[in-house]
N, C-alpha and C. Protein backbone atom coordinates (compact mmCIF):
# COMPACT_ATOMS: atom_id res chain seq x y z
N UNK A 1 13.19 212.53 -70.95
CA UNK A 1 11.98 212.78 -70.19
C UNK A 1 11.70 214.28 -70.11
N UNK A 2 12.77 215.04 -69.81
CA UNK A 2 12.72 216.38 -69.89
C UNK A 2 12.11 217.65 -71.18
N UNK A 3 12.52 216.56 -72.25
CA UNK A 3 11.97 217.63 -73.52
C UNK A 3 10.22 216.61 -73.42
N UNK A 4 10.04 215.63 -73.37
CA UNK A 4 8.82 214.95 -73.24
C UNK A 4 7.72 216.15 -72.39
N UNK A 5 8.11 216.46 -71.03
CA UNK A 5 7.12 217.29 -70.54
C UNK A 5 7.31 218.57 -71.15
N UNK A 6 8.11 219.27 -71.27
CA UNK A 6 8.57 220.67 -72.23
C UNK A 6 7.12 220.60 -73.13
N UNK A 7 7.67 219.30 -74.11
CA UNK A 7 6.65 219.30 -75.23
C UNK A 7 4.92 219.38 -74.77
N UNK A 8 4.76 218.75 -73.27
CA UNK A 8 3.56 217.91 -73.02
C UNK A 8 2.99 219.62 -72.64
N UNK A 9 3.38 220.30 -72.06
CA UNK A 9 3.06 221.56 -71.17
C UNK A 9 2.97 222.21 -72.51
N UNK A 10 3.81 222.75 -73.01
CA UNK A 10 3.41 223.17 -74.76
C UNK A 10 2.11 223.59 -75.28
N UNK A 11 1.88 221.91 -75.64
CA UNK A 11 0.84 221.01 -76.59
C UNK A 11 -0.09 221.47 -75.20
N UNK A 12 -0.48 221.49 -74.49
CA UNK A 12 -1.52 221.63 -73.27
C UNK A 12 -2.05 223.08 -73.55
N UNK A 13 -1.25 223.95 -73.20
CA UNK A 13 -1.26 225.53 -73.36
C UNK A 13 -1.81 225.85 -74.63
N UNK A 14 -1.14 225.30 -75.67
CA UNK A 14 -1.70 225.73 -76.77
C UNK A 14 -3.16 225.15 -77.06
N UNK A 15 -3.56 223.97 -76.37
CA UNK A 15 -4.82 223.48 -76.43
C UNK A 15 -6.02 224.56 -76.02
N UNK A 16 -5.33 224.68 -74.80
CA UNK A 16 -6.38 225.74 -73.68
C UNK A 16 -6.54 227.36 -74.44
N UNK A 17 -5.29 227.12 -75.04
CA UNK A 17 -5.74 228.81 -76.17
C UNK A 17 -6.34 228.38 -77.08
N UNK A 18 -6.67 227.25 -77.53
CA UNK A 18 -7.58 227.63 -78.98
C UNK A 18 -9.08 227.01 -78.45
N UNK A 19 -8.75 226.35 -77.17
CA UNK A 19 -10.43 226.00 -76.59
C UNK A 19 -11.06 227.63 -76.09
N UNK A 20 -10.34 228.80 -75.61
CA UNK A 20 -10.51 229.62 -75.28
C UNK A 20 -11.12 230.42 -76.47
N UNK A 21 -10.37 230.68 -77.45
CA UNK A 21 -10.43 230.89 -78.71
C UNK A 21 -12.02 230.82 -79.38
N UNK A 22 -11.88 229.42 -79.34
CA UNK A 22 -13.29 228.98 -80.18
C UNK A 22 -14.90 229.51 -79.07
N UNK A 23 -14.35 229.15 -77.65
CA UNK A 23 -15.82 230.06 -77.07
C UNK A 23 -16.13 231.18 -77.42
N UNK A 24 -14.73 231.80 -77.18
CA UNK A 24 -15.41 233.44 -77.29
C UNK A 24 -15.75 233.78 -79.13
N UNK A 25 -15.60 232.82 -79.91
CA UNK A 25 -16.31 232.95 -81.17
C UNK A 25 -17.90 232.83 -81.18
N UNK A 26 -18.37 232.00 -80.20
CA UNK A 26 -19.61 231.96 -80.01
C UNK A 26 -20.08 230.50 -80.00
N UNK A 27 -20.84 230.17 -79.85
CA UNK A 27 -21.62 228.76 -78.91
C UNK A 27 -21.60 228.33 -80.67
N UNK A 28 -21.68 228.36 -81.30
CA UNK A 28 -21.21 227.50 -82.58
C UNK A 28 -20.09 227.76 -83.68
N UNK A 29 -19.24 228.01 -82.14
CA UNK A 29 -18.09 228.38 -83.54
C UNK A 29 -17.26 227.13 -84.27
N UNK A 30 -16.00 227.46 -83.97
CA UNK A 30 -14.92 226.36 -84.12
C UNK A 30 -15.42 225.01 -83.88
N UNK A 31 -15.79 224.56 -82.82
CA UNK A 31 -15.61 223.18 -82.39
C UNK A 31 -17.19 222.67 -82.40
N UNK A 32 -18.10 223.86 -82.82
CA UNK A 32 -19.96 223.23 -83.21
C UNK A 32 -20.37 222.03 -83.78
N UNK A 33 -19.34 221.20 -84.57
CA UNK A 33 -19.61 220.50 -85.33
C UNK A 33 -19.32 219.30 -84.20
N UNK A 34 -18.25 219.42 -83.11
CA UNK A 34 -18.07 218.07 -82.54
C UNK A 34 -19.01 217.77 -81.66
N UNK A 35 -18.99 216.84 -81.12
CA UNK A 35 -20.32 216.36 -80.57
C UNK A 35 -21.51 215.91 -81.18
N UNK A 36 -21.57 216.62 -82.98
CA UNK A 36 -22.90 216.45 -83.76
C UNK A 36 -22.48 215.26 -84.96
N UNK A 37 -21.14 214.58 -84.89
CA UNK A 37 -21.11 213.76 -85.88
C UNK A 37 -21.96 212.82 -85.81
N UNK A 38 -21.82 211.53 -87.09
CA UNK A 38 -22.64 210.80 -87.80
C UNK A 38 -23.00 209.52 -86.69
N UNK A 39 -22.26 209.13 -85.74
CA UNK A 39 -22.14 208.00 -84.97
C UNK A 39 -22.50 208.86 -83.55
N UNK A 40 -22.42 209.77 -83.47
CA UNK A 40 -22.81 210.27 -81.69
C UNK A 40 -24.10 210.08 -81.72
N UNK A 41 -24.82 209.24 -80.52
CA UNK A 41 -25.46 208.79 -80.43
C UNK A 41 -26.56 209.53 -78.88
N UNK A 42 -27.96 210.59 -79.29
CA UNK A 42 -28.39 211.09 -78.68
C UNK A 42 -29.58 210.62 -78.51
N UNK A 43 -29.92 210.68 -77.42
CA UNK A 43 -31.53 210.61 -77.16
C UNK A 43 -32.46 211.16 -76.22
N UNK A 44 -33.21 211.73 -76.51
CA UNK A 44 -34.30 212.66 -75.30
C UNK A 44 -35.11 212.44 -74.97
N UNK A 45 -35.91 212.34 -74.15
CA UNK A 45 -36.82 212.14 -73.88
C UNK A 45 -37.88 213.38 -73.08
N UNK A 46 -38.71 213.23 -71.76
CA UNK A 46 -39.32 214.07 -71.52
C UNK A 46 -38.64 214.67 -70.32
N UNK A 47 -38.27 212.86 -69.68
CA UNK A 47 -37.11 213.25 -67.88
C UNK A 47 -36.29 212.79 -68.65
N UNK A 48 -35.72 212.34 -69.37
CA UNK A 48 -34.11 211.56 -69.94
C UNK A 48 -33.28 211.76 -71.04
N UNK A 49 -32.04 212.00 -70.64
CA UNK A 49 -31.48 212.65 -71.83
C UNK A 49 -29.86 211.74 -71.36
N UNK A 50 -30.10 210.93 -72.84
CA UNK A 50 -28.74 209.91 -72.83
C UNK A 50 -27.29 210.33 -74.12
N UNK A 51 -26.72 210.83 -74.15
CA UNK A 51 -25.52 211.39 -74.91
C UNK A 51 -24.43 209.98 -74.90
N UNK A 52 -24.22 209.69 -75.72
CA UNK A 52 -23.13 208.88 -76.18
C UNK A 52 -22.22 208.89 -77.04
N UNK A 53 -21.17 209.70 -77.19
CA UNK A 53 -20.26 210.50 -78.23
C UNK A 53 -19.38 209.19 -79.57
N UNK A 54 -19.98 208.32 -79.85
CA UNK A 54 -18.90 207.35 -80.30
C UNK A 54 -18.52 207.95 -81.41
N UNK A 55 -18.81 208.56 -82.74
CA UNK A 55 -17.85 209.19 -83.34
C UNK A 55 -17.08 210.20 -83.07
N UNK A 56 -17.41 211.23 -82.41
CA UNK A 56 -16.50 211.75 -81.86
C UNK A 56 -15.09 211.43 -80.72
N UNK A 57 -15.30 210.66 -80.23
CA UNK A 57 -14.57 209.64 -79.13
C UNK A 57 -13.26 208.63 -80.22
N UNK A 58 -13.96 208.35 -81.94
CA UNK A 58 -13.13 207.78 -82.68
C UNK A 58 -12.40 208.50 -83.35
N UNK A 59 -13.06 209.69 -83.60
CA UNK A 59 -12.22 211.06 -84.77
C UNK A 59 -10.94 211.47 -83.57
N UNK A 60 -11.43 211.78 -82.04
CA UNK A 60 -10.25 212.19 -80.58
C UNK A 60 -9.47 211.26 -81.41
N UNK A 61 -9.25 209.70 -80.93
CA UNK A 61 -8.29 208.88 -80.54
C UNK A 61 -7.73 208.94 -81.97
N UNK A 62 -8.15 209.07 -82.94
CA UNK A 62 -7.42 209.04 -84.39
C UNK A 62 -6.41 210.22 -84.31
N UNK A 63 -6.69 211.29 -83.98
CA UNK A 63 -5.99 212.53 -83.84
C UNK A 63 -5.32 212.22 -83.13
N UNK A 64 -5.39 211.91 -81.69
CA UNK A 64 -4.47 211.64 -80.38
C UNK A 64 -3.04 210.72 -80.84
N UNK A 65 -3.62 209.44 -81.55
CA UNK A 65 -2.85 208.78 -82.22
C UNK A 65 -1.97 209.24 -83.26
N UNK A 66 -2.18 209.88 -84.06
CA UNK A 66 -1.73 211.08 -85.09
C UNK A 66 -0.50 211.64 -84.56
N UNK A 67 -0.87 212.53 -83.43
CA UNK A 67 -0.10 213.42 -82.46
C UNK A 67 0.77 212.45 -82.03
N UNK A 68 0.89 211.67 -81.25
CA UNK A 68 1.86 210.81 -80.35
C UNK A 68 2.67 209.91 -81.25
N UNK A 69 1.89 209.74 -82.48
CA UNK A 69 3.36 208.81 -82.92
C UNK A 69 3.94 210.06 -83.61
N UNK A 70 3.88 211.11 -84.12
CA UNK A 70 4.96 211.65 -84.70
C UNK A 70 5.65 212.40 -83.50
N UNK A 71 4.96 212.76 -82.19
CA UNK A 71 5.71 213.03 -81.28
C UNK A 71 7.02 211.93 -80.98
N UNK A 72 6.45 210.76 -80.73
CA UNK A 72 7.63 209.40 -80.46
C UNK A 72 8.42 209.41 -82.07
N UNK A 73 8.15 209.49 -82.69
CA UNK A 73 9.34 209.48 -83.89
C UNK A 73 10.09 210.45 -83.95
N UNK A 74 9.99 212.17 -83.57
CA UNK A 74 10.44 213.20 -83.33
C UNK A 74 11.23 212.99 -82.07
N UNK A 75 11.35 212.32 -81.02
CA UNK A 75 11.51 212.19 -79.77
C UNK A 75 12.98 211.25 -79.92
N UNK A 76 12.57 209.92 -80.57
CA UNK A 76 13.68 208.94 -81.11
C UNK A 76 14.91 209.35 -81.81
């Protein structure tokens, strides 16, 4: 359990530095492209504005998934 959070605090920190990272590159740097994939689903109107991220939400959990099983096989 102990190297589990080690790792979890890690992987966190290093997240928050490269989210840090990519702002101060500028409002389309690094991460411009997420939110704009092929399946995110936007719509505007004049009062209404509906955002629905589903490819992006599938590319996360593919990655997330990615990450955690080689974490649990590294871990075993």
């Amino acid at each position: 359990m102990g190297k589990f959070l080690i790792f979890t605090g890690i992987s966190i920190s290093l997240l928050g530095l490269l989210v840090v990272l990519a702002q101060k590159s500028g409002a389309t740097g690094w991460f411009g492209w997420f939110g704009n994939l092929p399946f995110d689903i936007r719509l505007e109107k004049e009062n209404f504005r509906f955002y629905f991220p589903i490819g992006s939400s599938i590319l996360l959990s593919i990655i997330l998934s990615l990450i955690l099983s080689i974490i649990n096989k590294l871990i075993r």
